[in-house]
Protein backbone atom coordinates (compact mmCIF):
# COMPACT_ATOMS: atom_id res chain seq x y z
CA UNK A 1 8.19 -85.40 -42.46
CA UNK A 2 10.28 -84.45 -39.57
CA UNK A 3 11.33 -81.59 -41.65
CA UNK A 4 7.85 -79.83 -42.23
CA UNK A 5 6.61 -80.34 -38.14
CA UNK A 6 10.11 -78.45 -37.09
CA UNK A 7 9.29 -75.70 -39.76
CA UNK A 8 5.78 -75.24 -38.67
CA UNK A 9 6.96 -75.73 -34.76
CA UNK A 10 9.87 -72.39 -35.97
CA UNK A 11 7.42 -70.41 -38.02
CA UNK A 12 4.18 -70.55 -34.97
CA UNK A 13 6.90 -69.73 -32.80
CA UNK A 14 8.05 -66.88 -34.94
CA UNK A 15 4.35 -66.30 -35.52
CA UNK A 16 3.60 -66.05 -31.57
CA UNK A 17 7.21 -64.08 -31.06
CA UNK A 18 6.07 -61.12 -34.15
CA UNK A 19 2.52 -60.94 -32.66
CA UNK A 20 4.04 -60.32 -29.24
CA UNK A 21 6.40 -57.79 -30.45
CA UNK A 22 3.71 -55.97 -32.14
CA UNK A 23 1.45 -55.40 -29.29
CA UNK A 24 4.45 -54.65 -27.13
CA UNK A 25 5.11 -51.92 -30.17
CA UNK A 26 1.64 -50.31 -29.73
CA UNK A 27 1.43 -50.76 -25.66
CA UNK A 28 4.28 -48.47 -25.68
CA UNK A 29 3.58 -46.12 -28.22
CA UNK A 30 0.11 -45.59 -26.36
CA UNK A 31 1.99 -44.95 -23.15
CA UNK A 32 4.72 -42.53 -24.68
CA UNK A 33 1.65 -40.48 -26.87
CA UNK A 34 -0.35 -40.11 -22.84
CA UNK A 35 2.77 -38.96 -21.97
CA UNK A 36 3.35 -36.68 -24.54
CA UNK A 37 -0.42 -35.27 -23.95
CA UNK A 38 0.01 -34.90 -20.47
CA UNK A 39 3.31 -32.40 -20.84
CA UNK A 40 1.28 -30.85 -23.80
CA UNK A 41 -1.38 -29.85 -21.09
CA UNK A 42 1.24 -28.88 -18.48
CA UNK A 43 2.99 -26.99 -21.16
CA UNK A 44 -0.05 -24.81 -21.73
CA UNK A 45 -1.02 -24.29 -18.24
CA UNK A 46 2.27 -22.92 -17.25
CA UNK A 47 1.97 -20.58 -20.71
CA UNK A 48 -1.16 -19.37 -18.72
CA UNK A 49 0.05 -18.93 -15.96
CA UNK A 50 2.76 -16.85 -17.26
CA UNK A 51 0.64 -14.84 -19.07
CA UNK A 52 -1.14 -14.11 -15.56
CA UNK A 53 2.19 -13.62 -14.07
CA UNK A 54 2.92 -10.72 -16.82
CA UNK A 55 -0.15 -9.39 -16.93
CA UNK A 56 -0.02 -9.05 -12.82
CA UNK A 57 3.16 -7.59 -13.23
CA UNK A 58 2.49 -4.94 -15.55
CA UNK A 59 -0.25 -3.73 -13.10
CA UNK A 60 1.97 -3.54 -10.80
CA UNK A 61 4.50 -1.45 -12.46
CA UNK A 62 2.10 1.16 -13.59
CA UNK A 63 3.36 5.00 -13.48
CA UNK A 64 0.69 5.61 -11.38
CA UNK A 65 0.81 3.23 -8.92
CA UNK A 66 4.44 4.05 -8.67
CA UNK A 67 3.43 7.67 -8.45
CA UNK A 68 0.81 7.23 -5.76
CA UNK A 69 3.17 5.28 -3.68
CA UNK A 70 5.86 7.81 -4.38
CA UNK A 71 3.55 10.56 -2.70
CA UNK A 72 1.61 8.32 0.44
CA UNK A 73 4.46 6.66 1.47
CA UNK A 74 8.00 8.33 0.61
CA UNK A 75 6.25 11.90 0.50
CA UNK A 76 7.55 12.63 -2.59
CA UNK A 77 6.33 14.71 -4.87
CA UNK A 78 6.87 17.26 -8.26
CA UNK A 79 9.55 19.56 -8.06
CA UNK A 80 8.64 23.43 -7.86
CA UNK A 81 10.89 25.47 -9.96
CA UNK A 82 12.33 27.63 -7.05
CA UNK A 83 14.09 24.05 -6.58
CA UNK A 84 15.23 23.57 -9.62
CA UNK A 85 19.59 23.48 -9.91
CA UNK A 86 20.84 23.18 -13.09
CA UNK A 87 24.57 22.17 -13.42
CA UNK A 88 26.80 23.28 -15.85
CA UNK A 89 29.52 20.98 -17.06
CA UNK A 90 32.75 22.09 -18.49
């Protein structure tokens, strides 16, 4: 009789100790997949951003933006041909 009450006392316990362990399982798998969502959404945002960031540089590096800045502010401009030296190499 003794026998059966300390089995049932081990296997509640065991009971109480798997239950435990399960919901600890799932608490933390919830936590790590809101993780995992919130990086997702960072992830994309910075993809966006970049994309801005290339997009803002390419504007900037147009020929004639360069060109017009060439002209206001370093007065440059096209060379005539009067100008013009050619080099010859040996």
């Amino acid at each position: 009789m003794l026998g059966r009450v300390l089995l049932v006392i081990v296997l509640f316990i065991a009971n109480v100790a798997t239950g435990v362990g399960v919901v600890y399982s799932k608490h933390s798998m919830r936590k790590s997949f809101i993780e995992l969502q919130a990086m997702q959404n960072n992830f994309d945002e910075l993809q966006i951003e970049w994309g801005r960031f290339q997009l803002e540089q390419s504007a900037w590096a147009t020929h004639g933006r360069v060109e017009k800045i060439a002209r206001e502010k370093l007065n440059m401009g096209l060379v005539h041909k009067e100008r013009l030296v050619f080099l010859k190499t040996q």
